[in-house]
C-alpha atoms as a PDB file:
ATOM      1  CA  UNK A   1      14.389 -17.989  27.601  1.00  0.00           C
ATOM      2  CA  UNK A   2      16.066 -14.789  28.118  1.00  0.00           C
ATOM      3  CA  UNK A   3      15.391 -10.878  27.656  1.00  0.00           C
ATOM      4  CA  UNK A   4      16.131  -8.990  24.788  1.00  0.00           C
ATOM      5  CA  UNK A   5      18.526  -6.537  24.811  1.00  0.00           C
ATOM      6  CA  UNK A   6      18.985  -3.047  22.274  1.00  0.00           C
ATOM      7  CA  UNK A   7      22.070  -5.079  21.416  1.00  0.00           C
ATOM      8  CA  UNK A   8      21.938  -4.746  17.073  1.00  0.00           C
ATOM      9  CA  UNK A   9      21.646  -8.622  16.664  1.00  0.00           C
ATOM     10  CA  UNK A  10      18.729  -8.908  18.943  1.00  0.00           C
ATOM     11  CA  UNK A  11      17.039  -6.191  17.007  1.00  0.00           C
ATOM     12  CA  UNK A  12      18.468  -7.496  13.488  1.00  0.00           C
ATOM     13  CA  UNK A  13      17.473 -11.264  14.615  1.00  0.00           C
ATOM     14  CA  UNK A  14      13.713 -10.377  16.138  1.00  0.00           C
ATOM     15  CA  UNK A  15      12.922  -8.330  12.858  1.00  0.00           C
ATOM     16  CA  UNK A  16      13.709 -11.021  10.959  1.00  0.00           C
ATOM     17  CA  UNK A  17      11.562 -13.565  12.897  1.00  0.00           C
ATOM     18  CA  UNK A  18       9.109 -11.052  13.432  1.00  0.00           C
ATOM     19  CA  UNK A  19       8.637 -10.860   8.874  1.00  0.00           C
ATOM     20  CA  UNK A  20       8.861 -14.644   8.827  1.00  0.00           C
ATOM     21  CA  UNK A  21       6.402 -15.967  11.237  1.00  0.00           C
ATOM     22  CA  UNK A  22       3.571 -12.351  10.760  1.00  0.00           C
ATOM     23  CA  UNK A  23       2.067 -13.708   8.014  1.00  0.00           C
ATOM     24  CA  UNK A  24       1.253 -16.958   9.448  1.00  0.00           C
ATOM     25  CA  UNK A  25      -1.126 -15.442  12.145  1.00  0.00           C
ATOM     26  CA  UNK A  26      -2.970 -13.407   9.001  1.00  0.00           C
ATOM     27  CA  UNK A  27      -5.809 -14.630   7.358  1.00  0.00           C
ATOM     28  CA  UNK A  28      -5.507 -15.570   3.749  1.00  0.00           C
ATOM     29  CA  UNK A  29      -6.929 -12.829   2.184  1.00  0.00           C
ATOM     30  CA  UNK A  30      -4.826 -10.195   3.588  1.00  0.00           C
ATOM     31  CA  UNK A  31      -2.478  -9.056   0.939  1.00  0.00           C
ATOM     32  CA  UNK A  32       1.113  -9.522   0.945  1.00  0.00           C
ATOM     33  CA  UNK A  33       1.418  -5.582   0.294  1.00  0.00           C
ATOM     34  CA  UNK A  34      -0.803  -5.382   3.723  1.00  0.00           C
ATOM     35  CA  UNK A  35       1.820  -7.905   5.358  1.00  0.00           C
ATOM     36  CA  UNK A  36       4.724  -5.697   4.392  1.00  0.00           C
ATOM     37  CA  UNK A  37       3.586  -2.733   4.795  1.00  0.00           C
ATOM     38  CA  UNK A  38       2.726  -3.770   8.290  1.00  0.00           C
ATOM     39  CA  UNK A  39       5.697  -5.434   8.755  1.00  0.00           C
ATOM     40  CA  UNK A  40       7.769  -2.448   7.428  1.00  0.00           C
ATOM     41  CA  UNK A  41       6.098   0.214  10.074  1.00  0.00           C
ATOM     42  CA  UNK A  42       5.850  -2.067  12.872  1.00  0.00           C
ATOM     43  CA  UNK A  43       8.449  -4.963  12.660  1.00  0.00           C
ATOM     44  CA  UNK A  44      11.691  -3.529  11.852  1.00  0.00           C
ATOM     45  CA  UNK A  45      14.657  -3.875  13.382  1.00  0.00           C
ATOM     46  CA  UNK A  46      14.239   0.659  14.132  1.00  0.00           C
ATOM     47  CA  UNK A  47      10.966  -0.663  15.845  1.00  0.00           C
ATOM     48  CA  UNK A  48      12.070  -3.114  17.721  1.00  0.00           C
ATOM     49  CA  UNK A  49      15.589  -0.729  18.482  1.00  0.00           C
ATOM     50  CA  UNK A  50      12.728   1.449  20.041  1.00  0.00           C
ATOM     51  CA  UNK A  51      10.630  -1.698  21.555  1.00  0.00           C
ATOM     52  CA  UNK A  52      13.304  -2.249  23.708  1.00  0.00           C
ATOM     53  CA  UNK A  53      13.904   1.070  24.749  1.00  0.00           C
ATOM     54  CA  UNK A  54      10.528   1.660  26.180  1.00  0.00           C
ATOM     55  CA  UNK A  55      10.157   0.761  29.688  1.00  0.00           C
ATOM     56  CA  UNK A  56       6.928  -0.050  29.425  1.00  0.00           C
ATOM     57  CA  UNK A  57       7.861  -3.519  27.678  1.00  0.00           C
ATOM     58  CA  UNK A  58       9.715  -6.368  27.382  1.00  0.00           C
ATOM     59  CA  UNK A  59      10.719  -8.794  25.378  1.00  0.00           C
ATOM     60  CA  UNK A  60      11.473 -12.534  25.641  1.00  0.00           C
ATOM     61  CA  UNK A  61      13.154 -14.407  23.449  1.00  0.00           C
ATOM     62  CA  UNK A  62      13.982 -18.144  22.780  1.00  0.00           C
ATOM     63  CA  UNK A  63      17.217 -19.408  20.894  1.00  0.00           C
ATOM     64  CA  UNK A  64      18.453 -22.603  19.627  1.00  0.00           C
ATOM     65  CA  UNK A  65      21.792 -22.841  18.830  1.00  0.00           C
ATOM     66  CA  UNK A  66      22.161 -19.148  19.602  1.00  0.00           C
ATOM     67  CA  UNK A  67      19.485 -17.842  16.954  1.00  0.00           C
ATOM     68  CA  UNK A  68      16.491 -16.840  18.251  1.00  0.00           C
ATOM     69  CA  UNK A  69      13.494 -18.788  16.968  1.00  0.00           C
ATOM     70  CA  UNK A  70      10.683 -16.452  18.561  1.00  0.00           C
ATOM     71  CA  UNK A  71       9.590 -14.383  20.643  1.00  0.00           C
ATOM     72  CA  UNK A  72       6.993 -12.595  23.130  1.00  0.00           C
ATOM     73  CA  UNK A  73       6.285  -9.025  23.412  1.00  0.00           C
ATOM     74  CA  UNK A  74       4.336  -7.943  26.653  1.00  0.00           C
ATOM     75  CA  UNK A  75       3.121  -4.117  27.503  1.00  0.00           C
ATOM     76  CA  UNK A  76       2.098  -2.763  30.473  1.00  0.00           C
ATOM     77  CA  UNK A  77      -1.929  -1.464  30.185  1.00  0.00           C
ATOM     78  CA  UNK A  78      -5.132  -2.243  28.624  1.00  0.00           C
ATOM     79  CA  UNK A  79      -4.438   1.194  25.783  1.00  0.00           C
ATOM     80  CA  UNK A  80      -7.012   3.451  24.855  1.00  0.00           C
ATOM     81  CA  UNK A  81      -9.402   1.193  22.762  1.00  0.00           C
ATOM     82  CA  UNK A  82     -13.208   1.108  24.243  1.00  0.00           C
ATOM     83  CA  UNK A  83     -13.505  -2.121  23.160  1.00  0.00           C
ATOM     84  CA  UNK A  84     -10.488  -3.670  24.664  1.00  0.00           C
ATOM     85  CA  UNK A  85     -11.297  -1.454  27.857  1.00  0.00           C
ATOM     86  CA  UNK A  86     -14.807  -2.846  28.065  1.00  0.00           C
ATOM     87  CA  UNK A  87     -13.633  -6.438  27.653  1.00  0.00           C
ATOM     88  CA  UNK A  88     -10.173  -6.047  29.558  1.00  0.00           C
ATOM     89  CA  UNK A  89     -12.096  -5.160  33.280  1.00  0.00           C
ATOM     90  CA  UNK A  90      -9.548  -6.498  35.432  1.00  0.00           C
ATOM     91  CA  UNK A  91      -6.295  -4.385  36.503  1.00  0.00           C
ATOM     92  CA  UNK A  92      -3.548  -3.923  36.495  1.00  0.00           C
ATOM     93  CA  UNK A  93      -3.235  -6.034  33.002  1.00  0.00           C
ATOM     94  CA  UNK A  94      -0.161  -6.614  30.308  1.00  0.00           C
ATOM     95  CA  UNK A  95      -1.115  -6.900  27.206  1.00  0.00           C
ATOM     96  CA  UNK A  96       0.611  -9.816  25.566  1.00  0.00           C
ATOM     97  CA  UNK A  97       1.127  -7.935  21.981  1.00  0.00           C
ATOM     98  CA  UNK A  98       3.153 -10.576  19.973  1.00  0.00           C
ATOM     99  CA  UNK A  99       4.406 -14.442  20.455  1.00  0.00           C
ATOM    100  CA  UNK A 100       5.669 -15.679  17.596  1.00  0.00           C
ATOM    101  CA  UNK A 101       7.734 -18.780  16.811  1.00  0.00           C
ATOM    102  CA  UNK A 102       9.483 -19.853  13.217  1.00  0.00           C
ATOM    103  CA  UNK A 103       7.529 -22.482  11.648  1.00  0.00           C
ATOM    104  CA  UNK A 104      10.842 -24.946  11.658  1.00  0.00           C
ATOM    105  CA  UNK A 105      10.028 -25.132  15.908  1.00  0.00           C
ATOM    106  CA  UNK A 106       5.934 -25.391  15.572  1.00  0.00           C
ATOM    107  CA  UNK A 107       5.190 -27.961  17.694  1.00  0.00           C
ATOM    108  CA  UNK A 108       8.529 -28.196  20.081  1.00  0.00           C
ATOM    109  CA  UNK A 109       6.901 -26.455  22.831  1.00  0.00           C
ATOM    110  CA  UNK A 110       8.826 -23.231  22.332  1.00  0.00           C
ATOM    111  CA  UNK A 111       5.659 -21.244  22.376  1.00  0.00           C
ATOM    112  CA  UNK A 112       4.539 -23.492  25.650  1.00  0.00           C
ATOM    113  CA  UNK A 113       8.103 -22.014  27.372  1.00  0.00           C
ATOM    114  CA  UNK A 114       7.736 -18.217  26.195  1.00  0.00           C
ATOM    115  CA  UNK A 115       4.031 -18.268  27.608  1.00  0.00           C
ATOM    116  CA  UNK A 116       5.283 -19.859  30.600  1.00  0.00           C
ATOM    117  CA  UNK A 117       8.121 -17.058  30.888  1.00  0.00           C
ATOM    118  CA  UNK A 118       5.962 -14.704  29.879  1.00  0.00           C
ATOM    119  CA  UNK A 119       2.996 -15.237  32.294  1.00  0.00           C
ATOM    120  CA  UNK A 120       5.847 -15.537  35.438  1.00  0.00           C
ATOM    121  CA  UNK A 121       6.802 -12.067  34.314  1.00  0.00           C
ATOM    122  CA  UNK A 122       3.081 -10.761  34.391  1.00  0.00           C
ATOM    123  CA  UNK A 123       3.080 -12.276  37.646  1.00  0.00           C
ATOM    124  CA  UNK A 124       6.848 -10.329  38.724  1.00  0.00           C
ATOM    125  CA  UNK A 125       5.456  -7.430  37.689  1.00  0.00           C
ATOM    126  CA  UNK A 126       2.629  -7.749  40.122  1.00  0.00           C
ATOM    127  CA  UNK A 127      -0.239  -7.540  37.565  1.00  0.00           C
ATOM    128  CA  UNK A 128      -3.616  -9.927  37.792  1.00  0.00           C
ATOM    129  CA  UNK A 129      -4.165 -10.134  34.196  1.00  0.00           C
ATOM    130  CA  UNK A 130      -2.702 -11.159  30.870  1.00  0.00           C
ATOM    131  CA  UNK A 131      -5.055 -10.084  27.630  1.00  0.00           C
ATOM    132  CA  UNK A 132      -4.262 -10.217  24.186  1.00  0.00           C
ATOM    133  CA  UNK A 133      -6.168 -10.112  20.269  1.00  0.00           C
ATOM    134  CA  UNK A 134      -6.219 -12.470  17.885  1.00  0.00           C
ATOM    135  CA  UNK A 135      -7.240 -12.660  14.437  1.00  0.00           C
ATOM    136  CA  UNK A 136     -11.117 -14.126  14.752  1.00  0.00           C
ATOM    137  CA  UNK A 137      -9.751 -16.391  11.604  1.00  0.00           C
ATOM    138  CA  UNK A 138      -6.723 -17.824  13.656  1.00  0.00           C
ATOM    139  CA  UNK A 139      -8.007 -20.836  14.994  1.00  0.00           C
ATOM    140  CA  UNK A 140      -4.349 -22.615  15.839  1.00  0.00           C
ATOM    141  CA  UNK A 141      -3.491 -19.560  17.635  1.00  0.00           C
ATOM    142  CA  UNK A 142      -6.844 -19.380  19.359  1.00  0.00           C
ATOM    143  CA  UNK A 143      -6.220 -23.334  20.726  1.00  0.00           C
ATOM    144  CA  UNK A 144      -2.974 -21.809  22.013  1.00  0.00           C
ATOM    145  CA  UNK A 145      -4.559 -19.386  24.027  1.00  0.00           C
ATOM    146  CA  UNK A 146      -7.331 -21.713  25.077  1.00  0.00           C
ATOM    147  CA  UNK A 147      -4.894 -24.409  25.945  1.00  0.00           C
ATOM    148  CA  UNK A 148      -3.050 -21.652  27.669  1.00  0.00           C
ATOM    149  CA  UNK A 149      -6.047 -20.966  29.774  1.00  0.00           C
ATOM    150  CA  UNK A 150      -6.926 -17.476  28.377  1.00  0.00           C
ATOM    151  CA  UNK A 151     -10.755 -17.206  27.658  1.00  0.00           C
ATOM    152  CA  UNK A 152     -12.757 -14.939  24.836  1.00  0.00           C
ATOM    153  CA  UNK A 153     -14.213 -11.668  26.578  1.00  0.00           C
ATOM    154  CA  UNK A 154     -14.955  -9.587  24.067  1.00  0.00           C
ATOM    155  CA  UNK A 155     -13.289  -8.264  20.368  1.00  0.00           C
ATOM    156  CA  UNK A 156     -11.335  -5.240  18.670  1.00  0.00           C
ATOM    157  CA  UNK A 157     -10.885  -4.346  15.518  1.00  0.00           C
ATOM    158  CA  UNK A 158      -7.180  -4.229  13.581  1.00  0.00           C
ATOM    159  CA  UNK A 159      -6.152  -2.045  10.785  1.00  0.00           C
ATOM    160  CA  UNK A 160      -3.869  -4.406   8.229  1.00  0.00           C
ATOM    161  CA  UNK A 161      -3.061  -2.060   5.398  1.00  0.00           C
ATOM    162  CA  UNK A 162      -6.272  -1.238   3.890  1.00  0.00           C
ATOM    163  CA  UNK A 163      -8.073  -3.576   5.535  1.00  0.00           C
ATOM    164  CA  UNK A 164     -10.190  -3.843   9.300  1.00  0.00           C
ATOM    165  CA  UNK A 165      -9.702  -7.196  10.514  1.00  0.00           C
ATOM    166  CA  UNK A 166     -12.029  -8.538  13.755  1.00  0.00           C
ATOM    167  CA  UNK A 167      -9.713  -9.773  16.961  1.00  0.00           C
ATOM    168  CA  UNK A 168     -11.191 -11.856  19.732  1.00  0.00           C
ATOM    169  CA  UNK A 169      -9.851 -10.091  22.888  1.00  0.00           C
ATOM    170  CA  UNK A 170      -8.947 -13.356  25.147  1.00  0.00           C
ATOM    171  CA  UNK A 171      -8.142 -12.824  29.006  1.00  0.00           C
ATOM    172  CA  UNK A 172      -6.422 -14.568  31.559  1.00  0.00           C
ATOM    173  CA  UNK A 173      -6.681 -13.796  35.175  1.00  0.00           C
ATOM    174  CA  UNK A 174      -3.467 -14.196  37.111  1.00  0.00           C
ATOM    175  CA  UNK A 175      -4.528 -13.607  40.573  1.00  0.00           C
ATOM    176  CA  UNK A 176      -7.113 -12.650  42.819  1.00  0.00           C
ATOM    177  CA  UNK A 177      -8.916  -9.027  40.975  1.00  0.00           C
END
């Protein structure tokens, strides 16, 4: 596991994950123009440029063979959303925003390692909780987070394209609130 930098390959290389592995954590009837045009405003490699220029976040990637084959996006804060507020009670939190990993590694326990790193840098930051949506249709990803020890406290809602899709909101206390 390491940090990603502004350096243009990180940015080229975690946009291109990022549009691979996307649509596997959407539900089936999402449209593909939905997918792109999501992935298009909030996955490219300008995005990510200004991901990683924005103290507030950080990245962590994983690599094999010196590709990176995913990722974990964590920002500082619970945001302005009532829902996530009222079911996000414990602070400071980081919000884990993204972990993705390409299909080809599924199942290697690269998305066991980037929670791992990812929780110890909740923890370096000092902050008792990790939250994070998920699509209410995303049941792998929702074993994950259960395996991962985060529980359901509440849900959001998430604009895809055209369309409102329902998140759980999951939590997982880090320390003592």
């Amino acid at each position: 596991m390491r940090i990603a930098t502004p350096a243009s390959v990180d940015v080229v290389e975690l946009a291109g994950v990022a549009a691979r592995t996307f649509p596997l954590a959407c539900p089936p009837s999402v449209s593909r123009a939905n997918i792109a045009s999501f992935v298009d405003a909030t996955l490219s490699a300008a995005r990510f440029a200004e991901y990683l220029g924005d103290p507030q976040r950080l990245i962590l990637t994983a690599s094999q063979d010196d590709r990176i084959v995913g990722y974990a996006m964590l920002i500082q804060g619970v945001g302005d959303d009532p829902n996530v507020q009222r079911a996000v009670p414990i602070r400071p939190a980081v919000e884990l925003s993204k972990i993705y990993v390409l299909p080809d590694h599924h199942g290697s326990g690269v998305s066991t390692a980037l929670m791992d790193a990812a929780l110890a840098a909740v923890v370096e930051w000092g902050t008792n909780c990790m939250w994070l949506g998920v699509n209410q249709q995303n049941h792998r990803a929702q074993a994950f987070y259960k395996k991962s020890g985060f529980t359901v406290h509440g849900t959001r809602t998430f604009q895809l394209g055209d369309r409102t899709e329902s998140d759980y909101v999951m939590v997982r206390q880090l320390g003592t609130a």
